[in-house]
Protein backbone atom coordinates (compact mmCIF):
# COMPACT_ATOMS: atom_id res chain seq x y z
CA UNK A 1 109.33 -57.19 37.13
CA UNK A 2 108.36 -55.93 40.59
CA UNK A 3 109.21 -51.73 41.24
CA UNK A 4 112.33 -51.89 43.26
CA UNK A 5 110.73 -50.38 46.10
CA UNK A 6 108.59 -53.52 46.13
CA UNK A 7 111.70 -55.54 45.64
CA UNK A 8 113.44 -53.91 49.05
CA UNK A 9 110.47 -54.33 50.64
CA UNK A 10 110.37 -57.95 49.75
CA UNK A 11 113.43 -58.54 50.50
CA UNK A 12 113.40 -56.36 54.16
CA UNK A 13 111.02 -59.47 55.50
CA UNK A 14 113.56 -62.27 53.93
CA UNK A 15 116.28 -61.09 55.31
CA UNK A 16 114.71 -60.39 58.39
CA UNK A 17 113.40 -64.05 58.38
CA UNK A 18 116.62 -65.34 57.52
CA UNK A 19 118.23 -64.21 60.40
CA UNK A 20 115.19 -64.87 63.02
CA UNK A 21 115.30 -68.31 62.32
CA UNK A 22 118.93 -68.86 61.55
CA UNK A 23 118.70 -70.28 58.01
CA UNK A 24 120.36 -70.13 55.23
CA UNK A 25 118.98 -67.97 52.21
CA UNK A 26 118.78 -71.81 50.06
CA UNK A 27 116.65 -73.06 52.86
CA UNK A 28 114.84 -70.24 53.08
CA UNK A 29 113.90 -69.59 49.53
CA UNK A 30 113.09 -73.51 49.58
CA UNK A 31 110.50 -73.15 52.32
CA UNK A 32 108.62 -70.47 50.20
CA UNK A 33 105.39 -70.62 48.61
CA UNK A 34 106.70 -68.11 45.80
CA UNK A 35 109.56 -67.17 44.94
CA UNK A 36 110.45 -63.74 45.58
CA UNK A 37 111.02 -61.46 42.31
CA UNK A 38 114.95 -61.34 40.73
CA UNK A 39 116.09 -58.34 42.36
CA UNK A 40 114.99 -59.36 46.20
CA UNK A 41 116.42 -62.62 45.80
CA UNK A 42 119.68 -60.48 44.80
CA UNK A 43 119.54 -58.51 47.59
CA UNK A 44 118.98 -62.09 49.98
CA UNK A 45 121.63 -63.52 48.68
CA UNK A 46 124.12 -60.42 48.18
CA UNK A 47 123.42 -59.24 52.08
CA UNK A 48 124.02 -63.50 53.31
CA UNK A 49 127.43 -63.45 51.08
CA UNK A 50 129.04 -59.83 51.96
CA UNK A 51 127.28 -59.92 55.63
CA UNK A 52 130.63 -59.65 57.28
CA UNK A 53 131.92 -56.86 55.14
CA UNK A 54 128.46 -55.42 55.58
CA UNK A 55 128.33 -55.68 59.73
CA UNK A 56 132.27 -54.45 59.71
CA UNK A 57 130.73 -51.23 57.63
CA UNK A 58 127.71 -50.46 59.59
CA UNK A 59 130.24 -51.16 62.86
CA UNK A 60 132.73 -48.70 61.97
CA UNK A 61 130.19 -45.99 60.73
CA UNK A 62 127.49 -46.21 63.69
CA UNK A 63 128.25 -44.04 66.64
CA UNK A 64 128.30 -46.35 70.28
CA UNK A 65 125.86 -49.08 68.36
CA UNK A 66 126.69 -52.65 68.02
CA UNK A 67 125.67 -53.99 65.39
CA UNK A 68 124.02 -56.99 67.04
CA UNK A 69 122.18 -54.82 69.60
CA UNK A 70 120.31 -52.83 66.51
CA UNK A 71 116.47 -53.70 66.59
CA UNK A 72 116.26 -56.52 64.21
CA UNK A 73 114.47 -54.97 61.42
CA UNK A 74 117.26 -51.86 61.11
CA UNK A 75 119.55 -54.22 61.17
CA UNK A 76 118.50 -56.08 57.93
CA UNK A 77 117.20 -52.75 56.07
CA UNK A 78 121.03 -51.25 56.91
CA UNK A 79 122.48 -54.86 55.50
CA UNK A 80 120.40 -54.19 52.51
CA UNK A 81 121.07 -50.49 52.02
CA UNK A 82 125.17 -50.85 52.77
CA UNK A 83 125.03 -53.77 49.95
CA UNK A 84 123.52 -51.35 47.80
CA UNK A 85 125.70 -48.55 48.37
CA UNK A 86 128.66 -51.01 47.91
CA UNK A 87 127.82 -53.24 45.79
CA UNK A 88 124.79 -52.03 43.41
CA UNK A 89 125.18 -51.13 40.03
CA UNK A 90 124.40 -47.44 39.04
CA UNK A 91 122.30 -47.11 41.85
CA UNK A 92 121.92 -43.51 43.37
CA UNK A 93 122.81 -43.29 46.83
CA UNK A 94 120.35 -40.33 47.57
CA UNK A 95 117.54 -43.38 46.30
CA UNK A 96 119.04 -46.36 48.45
CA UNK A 97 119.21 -44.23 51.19
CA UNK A 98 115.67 -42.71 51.51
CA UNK A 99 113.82 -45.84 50.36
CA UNK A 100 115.62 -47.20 53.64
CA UNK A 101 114.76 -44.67 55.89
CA UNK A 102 110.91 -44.90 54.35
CA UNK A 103 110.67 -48.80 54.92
CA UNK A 104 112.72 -48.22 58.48
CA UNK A 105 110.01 -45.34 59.09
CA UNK A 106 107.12 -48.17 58.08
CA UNK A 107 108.44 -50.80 60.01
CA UNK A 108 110.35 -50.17 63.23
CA UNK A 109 110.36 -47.47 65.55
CA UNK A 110 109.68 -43.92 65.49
CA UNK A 111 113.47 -43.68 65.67
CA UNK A 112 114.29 -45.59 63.19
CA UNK A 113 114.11 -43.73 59.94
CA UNK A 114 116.30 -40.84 61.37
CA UNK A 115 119.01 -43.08 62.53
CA UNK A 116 118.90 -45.52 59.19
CA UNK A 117 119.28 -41.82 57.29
CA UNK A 118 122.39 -41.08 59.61
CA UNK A 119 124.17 -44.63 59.29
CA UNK A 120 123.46 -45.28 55.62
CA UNK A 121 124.57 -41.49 54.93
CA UNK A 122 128.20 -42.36 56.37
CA UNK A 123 128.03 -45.42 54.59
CA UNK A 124 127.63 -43.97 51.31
CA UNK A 125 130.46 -41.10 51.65
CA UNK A 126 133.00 -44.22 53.06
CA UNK A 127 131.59 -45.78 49.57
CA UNK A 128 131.81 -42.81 47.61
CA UNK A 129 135.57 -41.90 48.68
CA UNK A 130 136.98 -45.46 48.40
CA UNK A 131 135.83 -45.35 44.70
CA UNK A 132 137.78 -42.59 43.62
């Protein structure tokens, strides 16, 4: 079984694929090569199946940003990280939330980690006071 880091990662450039070529995650994984490890095909599929939830989060929580006008690969590490927060089993939110902000740092602009941190961060306290 693949770290989880690896796993995000994995699943960062599906997700990102998915959307770029306006698939769905079946057709997608059906087009691969390999298939990706269990818990990146989790996060695919959990991010394609809760992405309205998921966009209505990230709108409410993000200051003046639409969602749609986010640079594409924020966009799907946010849709990952919200699903996590929301929807991820045991998972620390301090954990989610910085392995975002390293893969955002990684892959898209020099902006990018600071405003995943910000976003995900008001995520996680909507998450953390609707399950008390």
């Amino acid at each position: 079984m693949a770290p989880r880091r690896e796993s995000r990662e994995r699943a960062l450039g599906l997700c990102y694929e998915r959307e770029a070529r306006a698939i769905s995650a079946d057709q997608l994984l059906d087009d691969l090569p390999a298939a990706p490890d269990a818990y990146a095909e989790e996060l695919l599929r959990g991010v394609e199946q809760h992405e309205p939830e998921l966009d209505g989060l990230l709108r409410e929580y993000s200051e003046h940003w639409a969602v749609e006008r986010m640079p594409a690969v924020d966009r799907a590490l946010l849709r990952i990280g919200t699903y996590e927060l929301s929807w991820g089993d045991g998972l620390t939110p301090g954990v989610v939330i910085n392995e975002a902000v390293e893969l955002a740092q990684q892959y898209s602009t020099k902006d990018s980690g600071r405003f995943v941190n910000g976003l995900l961060s008001r995520v996680a306290e909507h998450v953390q006071d609707h399950a008390s």
